[in-house]
C-alpha atoms as a PDB file:
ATOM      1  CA  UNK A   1     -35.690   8.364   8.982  1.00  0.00           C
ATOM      2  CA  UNK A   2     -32.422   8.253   7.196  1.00  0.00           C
ATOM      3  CA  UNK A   3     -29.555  11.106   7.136  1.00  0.00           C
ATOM      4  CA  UNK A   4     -29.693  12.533   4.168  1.00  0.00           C
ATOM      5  CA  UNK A   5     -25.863  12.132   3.927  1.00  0.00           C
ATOM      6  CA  UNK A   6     -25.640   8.358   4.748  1.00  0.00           C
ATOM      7  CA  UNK A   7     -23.374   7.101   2.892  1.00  0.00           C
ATOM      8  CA  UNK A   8     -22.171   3.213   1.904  1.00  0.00           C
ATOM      9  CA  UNK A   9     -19.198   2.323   3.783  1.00  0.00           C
ATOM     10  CA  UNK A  10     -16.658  -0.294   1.548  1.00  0.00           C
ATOM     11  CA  UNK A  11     -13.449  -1.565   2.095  1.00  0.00           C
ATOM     12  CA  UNK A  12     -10.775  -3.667   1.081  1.00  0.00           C
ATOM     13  CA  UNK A  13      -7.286  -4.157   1.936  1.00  0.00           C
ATOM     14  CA  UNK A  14      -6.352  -2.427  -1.236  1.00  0.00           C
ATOM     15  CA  UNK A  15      -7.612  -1.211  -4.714  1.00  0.00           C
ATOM     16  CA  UNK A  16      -9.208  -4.957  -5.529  1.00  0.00           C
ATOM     17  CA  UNK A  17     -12.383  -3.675  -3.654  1.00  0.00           C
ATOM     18  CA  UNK A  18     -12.501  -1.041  -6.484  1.00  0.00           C
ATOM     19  CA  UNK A  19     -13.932  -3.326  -8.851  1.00  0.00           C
ATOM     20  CA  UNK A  20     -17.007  -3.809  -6.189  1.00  0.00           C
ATOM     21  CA  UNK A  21     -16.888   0.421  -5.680  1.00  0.00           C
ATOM     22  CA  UNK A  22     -17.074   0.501  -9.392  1.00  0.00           C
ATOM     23  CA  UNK A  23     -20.094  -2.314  -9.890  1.00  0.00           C
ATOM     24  CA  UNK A  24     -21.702  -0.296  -7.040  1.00  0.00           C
ATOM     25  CA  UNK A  25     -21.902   2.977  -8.309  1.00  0.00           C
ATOM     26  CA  UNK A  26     -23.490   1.699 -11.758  1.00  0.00           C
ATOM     27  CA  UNK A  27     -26.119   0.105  -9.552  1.00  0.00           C
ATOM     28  CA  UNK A  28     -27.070   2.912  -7.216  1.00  0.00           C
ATOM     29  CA  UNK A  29     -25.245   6.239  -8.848  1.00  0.00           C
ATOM     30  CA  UNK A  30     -27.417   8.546  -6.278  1.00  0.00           C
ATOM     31  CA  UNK A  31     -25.986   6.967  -2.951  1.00  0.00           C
ATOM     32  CA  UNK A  32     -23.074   8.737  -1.319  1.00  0.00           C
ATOM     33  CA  UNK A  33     -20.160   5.708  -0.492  1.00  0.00           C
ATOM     34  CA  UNK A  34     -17.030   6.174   1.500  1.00  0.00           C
ATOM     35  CA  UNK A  35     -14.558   3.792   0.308  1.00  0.00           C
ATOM     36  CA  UNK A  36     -11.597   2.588   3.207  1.00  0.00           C
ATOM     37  CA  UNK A  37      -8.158   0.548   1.006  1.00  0.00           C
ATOM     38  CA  UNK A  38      -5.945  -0.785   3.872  1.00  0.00           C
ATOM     39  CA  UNK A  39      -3.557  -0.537   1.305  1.00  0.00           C
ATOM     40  CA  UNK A  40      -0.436  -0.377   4.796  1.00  0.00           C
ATOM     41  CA  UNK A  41      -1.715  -3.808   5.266  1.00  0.00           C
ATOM     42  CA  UNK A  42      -1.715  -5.516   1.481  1.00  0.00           C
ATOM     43  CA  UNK A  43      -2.050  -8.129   0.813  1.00  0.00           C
ATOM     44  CA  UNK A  44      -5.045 -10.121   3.557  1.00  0.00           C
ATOM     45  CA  UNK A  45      -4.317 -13.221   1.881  1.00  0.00           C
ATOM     46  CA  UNK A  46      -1.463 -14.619   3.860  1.00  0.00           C
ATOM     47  CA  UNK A  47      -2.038 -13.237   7.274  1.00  0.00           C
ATOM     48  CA  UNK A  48      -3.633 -15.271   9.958  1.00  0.00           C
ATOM     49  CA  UNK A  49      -7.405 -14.887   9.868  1.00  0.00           C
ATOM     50  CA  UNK A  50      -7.313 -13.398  13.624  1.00  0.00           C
ATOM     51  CA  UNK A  51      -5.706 -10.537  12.098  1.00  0.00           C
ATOM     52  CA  UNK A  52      -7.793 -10.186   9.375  1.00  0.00           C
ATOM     53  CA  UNK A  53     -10.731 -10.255  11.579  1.00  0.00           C
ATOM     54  CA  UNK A  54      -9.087  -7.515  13.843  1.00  0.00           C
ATOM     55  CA  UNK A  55      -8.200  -4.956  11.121  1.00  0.00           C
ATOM     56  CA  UNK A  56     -12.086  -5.544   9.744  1.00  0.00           C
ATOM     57  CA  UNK A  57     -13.755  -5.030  12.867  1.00  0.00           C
ATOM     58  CA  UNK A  58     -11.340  -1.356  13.416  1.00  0.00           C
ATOM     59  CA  UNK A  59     -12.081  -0.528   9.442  1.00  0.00           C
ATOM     60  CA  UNK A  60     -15.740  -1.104  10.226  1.00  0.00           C
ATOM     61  CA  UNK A  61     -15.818   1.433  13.327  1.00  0.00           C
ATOM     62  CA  UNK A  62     -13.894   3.959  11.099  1.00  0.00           C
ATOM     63  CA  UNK A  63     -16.983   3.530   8.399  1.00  0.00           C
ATOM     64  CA  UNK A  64     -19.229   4.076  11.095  1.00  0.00           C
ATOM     65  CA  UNK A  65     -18.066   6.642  12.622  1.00  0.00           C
ATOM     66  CA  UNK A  66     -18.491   8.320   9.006  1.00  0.00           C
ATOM     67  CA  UNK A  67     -22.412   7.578   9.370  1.00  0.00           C
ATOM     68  CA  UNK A  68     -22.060   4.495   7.624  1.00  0.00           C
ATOM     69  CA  UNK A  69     -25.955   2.779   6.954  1.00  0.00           C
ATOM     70  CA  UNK A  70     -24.550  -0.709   5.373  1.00  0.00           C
ATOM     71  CA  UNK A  71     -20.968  -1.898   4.845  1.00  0.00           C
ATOM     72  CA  UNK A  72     -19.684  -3.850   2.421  1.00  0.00           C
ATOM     73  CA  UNK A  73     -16.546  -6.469   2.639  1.00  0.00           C
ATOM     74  CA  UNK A  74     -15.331  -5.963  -0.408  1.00  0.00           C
ATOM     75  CA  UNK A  75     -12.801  -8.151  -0.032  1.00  0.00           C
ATOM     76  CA  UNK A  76     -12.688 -12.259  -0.353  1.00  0.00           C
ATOM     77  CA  UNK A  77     -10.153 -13.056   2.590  1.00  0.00           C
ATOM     78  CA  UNK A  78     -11.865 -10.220   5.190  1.00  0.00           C
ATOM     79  CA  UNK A  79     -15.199 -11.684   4.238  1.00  0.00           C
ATOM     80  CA  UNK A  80     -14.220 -15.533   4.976  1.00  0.00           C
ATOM     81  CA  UNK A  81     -11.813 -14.841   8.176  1.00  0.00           C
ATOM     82  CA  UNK A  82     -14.440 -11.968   9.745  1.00  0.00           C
ATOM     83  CA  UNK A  83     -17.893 -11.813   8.027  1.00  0.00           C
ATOM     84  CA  UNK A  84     -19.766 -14.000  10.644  1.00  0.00           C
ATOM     85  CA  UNK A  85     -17.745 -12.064  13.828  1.00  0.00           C
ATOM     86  CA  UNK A  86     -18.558  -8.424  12.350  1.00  0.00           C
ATOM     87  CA  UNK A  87     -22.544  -9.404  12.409  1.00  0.00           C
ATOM     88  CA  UNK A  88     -21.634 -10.509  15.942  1.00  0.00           C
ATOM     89  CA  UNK A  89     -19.749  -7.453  17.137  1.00  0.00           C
ATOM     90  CA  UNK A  90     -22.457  -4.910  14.957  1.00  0.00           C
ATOM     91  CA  UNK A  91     -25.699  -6.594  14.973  1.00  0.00           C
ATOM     92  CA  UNK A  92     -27.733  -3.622  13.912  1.00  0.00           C
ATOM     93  CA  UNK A  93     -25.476  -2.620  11.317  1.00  0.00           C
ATOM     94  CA  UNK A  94     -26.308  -4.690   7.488  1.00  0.00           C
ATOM     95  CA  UNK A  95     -23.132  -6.427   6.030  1.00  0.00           C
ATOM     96  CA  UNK A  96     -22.810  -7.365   2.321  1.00  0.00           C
ATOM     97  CA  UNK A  97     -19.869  -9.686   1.948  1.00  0.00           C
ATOM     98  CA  UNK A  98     -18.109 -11.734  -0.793  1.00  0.00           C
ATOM     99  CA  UNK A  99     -19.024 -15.064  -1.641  1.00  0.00           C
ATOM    100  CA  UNK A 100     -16.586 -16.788  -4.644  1.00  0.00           C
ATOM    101  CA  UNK A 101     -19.234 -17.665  -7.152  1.00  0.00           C
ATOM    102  CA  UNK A 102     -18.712 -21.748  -7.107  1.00  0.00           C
ATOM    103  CA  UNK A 103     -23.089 -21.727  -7.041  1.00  0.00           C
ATOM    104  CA  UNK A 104     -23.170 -20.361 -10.960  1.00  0.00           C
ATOM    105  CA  UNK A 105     -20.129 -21.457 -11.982  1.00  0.00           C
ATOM    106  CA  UNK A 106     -21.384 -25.190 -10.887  1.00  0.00           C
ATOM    107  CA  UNK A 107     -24.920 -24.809 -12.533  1.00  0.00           C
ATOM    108  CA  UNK A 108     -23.372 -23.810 -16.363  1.00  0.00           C
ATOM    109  CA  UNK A 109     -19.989 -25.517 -16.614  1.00  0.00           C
ATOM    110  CA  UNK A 110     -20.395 -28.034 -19.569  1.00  0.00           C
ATOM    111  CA  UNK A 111     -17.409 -30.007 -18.914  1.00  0.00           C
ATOM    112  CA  UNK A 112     -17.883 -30.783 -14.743  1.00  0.00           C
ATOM    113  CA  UNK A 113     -14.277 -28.960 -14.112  1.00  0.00           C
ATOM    114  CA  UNK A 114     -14.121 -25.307 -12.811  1.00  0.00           C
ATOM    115  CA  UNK A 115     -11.261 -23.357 -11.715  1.00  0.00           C
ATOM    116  CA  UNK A 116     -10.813 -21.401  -8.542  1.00  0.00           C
ATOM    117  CA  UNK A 117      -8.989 -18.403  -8.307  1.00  0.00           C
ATOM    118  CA  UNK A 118      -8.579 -17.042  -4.750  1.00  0.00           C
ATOM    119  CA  UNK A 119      -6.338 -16.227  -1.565  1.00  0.00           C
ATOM    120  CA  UNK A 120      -5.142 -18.575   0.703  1.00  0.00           C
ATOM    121  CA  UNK A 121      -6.796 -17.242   3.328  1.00  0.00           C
ATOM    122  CA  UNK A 122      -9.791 -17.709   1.956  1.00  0.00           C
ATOM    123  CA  UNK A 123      -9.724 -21.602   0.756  1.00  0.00           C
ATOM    124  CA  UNK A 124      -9.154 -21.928   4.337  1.00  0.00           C
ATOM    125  CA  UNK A 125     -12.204 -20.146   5.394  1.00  0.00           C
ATOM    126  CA  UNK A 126     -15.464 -22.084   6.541  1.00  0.00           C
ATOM    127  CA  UNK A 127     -17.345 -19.851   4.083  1.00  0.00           C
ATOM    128  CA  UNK A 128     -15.727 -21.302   1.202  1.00  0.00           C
ATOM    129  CA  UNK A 129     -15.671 -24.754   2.162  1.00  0.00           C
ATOM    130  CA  UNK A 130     -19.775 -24.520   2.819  1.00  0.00           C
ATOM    131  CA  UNK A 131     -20.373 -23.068  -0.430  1.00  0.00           C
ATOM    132  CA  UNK A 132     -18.388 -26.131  -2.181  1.00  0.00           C
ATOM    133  CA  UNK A 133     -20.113 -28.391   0.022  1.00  0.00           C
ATOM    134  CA  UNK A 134     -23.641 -27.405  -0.525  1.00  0.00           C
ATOM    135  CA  UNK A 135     -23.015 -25.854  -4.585  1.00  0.00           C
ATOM    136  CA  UNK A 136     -20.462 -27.845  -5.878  1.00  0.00           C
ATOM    137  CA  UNK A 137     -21.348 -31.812  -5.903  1.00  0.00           C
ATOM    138  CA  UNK A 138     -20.250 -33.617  -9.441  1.00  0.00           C
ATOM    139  CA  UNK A 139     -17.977 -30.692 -10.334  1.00  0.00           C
ATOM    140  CA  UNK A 140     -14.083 -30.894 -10.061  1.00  0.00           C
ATOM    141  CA  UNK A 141     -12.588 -28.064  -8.242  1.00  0.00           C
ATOM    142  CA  UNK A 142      -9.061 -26.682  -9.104  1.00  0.00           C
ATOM    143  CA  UNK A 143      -7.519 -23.999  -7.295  1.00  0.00           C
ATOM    144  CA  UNK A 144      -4.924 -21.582  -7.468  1.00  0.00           C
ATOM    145  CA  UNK A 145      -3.608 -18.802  -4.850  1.00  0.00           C
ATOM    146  CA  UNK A 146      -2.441 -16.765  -8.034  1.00  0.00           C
ATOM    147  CA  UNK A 147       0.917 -15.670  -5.675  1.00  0.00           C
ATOM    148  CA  UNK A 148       2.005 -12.445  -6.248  1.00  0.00           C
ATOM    149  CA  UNK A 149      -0.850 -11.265  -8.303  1.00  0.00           C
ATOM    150  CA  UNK A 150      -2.538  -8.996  -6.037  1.00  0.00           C
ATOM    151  CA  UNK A 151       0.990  -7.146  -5.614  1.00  0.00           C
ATOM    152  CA  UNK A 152       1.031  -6.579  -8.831  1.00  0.00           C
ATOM    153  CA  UNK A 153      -2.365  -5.214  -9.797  1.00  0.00           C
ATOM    154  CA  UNK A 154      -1.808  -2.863  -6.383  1.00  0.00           C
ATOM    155  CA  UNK A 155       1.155  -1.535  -8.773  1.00  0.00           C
ATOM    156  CA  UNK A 156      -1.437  -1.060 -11.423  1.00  0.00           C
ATOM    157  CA  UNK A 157       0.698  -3.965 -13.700  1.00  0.00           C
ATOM    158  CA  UNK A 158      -2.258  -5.277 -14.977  1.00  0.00           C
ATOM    159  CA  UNK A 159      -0.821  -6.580 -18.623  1.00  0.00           C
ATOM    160  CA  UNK A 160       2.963  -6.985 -17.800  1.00  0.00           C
ATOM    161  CA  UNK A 161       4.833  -9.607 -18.478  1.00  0.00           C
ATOM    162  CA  UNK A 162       5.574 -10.919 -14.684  1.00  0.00           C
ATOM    163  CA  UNK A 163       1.493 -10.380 -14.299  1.00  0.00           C
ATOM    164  CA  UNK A 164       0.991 -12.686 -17.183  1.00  0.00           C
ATOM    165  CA  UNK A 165       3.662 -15.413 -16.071  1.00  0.00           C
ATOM    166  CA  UNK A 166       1.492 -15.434 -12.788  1.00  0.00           C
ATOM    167  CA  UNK A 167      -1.468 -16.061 -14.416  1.00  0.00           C
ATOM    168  CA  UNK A 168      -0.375 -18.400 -17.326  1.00  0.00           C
ATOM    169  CA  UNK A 169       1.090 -20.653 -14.933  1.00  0.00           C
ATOM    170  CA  UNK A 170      -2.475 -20.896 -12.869  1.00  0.00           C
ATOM    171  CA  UNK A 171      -4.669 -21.317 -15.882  1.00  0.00           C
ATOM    172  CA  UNK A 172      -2.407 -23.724 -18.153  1.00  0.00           C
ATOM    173  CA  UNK A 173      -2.369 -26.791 -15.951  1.00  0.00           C
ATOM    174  CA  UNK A 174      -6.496 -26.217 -15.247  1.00  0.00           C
ATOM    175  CA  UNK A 175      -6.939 -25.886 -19.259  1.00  0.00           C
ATOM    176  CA  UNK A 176      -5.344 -29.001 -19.727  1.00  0.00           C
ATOM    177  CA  UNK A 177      -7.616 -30.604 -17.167  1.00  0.00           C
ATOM    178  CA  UNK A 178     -10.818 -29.222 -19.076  1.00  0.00           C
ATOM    179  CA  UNK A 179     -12.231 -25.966 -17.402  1.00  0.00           C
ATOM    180  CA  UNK A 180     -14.698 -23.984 -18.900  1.00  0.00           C
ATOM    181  CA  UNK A 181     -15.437 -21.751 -16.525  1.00  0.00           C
ATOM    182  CA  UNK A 182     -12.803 -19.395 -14.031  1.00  0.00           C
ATOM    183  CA  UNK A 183     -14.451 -18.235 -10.746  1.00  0.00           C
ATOM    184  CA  UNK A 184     -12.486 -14.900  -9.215  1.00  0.00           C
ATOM    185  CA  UNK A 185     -12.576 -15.332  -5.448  1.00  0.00           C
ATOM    186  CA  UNK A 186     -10.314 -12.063  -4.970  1.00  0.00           C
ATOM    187  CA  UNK A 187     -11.574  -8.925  -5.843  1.00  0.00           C
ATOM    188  CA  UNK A 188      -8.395  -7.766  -7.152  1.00  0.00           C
ATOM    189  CA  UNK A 189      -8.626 -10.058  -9.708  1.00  0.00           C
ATOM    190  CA  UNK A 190     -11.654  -8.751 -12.282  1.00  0.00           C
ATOM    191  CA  UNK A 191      -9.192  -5.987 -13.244  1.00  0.00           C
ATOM    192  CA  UNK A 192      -6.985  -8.689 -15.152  1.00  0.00           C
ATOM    193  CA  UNK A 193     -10.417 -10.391 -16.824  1.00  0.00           C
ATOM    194  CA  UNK A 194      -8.565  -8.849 -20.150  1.00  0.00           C
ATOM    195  CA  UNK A 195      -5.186 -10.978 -19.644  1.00  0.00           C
ATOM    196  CA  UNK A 196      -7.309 -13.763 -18.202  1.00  0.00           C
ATOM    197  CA  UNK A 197      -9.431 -14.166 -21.503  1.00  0.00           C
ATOM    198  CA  UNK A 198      -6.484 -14.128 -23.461  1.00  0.00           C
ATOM    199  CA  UNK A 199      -5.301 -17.000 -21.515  1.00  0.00           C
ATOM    200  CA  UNK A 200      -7.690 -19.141 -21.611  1.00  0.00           C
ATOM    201  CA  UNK A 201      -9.569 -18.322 -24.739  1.00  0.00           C
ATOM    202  CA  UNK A 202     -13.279 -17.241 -25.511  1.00  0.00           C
ATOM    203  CA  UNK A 203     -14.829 -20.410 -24.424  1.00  0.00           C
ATOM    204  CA  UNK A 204     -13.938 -20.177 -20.883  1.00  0.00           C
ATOM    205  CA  UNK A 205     -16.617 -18.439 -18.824  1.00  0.00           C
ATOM    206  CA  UNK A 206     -14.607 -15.831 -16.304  1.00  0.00           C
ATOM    207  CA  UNK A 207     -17.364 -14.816 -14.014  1.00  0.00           C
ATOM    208  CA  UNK A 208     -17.072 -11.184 -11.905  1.00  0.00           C
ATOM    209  CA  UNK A 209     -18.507 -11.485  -8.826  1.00  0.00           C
ATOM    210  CA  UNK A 210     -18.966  -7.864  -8.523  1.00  0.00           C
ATOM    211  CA  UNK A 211     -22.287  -7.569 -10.175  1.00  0.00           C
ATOM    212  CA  UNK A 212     -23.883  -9.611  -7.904  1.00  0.00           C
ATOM    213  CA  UNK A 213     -22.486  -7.411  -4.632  1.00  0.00           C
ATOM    214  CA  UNK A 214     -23.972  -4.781  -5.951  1.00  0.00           C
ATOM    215  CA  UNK A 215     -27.672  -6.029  -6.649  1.00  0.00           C
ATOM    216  CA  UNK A 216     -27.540  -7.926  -3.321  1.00  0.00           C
ATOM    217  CA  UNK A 217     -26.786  -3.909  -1.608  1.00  0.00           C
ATOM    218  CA  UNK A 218     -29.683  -2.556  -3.771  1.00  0.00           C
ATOM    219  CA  UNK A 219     -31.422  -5.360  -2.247  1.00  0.00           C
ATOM    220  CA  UNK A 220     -30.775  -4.561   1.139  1.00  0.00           C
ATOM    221  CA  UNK A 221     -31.246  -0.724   0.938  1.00  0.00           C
ATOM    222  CA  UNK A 222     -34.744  -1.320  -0.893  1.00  0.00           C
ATOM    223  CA  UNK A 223     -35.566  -3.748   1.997  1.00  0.00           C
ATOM    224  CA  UNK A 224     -34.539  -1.330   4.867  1.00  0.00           C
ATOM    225  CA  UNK A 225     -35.976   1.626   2.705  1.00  0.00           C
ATOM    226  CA  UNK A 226     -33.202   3.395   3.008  1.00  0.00           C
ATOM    227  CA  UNK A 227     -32.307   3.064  -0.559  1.00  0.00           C
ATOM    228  CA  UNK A 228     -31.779   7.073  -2.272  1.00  0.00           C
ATOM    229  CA  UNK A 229     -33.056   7.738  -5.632  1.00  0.00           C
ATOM    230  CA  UNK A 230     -33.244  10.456  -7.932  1.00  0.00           C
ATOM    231  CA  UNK A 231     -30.846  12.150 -10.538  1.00  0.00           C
ATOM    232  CA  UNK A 232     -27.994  13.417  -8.006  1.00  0.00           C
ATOM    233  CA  UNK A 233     -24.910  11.895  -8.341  1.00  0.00           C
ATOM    234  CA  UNK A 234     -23.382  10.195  -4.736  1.00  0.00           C
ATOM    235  CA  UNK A 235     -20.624  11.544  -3.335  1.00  0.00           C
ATOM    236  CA  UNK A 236     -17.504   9.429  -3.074  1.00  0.00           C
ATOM    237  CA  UNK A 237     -14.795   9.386  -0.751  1.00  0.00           C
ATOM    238  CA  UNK A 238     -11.963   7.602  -0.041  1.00  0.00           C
ATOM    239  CA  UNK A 239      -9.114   6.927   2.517  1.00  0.00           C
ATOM    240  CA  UNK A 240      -6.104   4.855   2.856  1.00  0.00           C
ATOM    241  CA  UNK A 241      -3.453   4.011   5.186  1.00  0.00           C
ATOM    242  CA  UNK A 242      -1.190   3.545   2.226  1.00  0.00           C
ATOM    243  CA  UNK A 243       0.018   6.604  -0.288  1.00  0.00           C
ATOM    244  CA  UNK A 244      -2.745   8.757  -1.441  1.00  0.00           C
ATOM    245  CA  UNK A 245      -1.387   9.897  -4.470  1.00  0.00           C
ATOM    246  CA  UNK A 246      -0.179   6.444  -5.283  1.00  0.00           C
ATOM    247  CA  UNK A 247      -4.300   5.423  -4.646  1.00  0.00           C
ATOM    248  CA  UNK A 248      -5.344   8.502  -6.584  1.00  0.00           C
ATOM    249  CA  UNK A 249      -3.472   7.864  -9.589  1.00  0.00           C
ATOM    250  CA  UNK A 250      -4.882   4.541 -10.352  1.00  0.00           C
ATOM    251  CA  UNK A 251      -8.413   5.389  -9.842  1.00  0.00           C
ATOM    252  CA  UNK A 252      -9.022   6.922 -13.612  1.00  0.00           C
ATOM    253  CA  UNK A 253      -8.088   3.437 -14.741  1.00  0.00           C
ATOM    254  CA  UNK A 254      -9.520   1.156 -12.073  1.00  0.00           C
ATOM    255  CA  UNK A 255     -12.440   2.660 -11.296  1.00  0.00           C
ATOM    256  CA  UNK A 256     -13.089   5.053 -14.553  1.00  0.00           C
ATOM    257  CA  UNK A 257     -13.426   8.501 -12.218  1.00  0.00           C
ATOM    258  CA  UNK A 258     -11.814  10.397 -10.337  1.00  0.00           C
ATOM    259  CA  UNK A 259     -12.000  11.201  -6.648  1.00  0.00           C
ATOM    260  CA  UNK A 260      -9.847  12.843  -3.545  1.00  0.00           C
ATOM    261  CA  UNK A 261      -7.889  10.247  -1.158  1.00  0.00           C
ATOM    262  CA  UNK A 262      -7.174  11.107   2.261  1.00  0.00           C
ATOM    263  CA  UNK A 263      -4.488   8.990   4.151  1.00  0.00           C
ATOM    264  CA  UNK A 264      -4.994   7.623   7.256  1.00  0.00           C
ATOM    265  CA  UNK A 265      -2.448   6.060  10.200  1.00  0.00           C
ATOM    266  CA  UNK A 266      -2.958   2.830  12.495  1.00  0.00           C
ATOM    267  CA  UNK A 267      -2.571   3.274  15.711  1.00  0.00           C
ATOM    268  CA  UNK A 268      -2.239  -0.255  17.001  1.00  0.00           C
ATOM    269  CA  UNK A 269      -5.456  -1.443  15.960  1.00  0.00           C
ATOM    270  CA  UNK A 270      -7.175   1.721  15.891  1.00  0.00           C
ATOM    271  CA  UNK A 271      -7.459   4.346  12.837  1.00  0.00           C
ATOM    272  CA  UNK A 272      -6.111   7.886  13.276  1.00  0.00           C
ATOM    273  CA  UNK A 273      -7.190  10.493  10.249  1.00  0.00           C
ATOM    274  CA  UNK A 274      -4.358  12.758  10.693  1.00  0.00           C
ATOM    275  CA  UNK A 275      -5.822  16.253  10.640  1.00  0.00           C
ATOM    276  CA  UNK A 276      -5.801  19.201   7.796  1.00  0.00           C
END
């Protein structure tokens, strides 16, 4: 029998994993989440995937410790470098992780060329090279690492001119080659949809993987039936080891509520909540 107060446990390295919180709460508005930005170690993308893998499997514990019943990797990098190791280390515990959408994006493009938006870290990742290996035969591939633009959506610049320059000088060279269709494989990166749309016009398909995430956890908690119903609205919290006001202040726009932020401190590789 479940706790009543199991929550979801979700994290990110920063406030990209707010666009899965926010997907997430449509989907399941009764369940309680708890919501972890390592916003003192932003951005994942360039950091060896060792690391990555370490700072998941401590985030995890912290989650779980909180009475965690599934986690979600909301995060692209964390899921390629440590998604396979955290089912490993925590084999009772249910793991939804990201997967960039090549699958849909190769089943509808018109024109055979799709672009890839995405982290280095996770290009380099076995996950992504088996989903373009089993999804992605007959389509042309062109990706972009987008550098910089996680920094500056973590500043809340989501229609600035330096954010736009980033973008326009990913999307322009893959227009000219013919895409159609823009897969996200960073979840930082639905929060710019608006700027990318404008780029590249309304015939190119921009596809959020966040929906998705959040029918696969429905999924899951139906399966397990651990899955809470009913016209309550789940609790949300949220921590950081960044600045908590700086987190709290971008959550009416982000994330379209509001919630408290707590900070919290690594200790080496383990997660202090400071107390009070």
């Amino acid at each position: 029998m479940e706790k009543p107060s199991s929550p979801l446990g979700i994290f990110d390295s920063g406030v990209g994993g707010l666009s899965v919180l926010r997907a997430i709460r449509r989907e399941l508005p009764a369940e309680d989440m708890v919501y972890f930005a390592d916003q003192g170690h932003v951005p994942y993308g360039p950091r060896p995937l060792e690391q990555v893998r370490d700072f998941s499997e401590a985030i995890t514990r912290f989650l779980l410790d909180r009475g965690a019943k599934l986690i979600v990797v909301a995060c692209n990098t964390a899921s390629a470098a440590a998604l396979h190791s955290l089912r490993q280390a925590f084999p009772n515990v249910p793991f939804v992780g990201m997967e960039p959408a090549v699958k849909p994006a190769a089943e509808t493009t018109r024109t055979g060329v799709v672009g890839v938006l995405a982290t280095p870290a996770t290009f380099q990742g076995a996950l992504y090279a088996s989903v373009v290996e089993r999804f992605a035969n007959g389509v042309t591939l062109l990706q972009d690492t987008c550098p910089g633009l996680v920094q500056q959506i973590e500043k809340g610049e989501l229609d600035t001119p330096a954010t736009r320059q980033i973008l326009e000088s990913a999307l322009r060279p893959m227009l000219e080659r013919g895409i159609d269709t823009v897969v996200l494989g960073c979840t930082h990166y639905p929060f710019v949809i608006p700027l990318i749309q404008q780029i590249a016009g309304p015939d190119v398909r921009v596809i959020d993987p966040a929906p998705a995430v959040a029918r696969q956890t429905a999924r899951l908690l139906e399966m397990s039936g651990s899955r809470r119903a009913g016209p309550r609205s789940g609790l949300l919290r949220l921590f950081t080891s960044g600045e908590a006001d700086r987190l709290q202040s971008l959550l009416p726009r982000l994330l379209g509520e509001v919630a408290d932020v707590r900070a919290v401190r690594w200790d080496g590789l383990k997660i202090n909540l400071p107390q009070g």
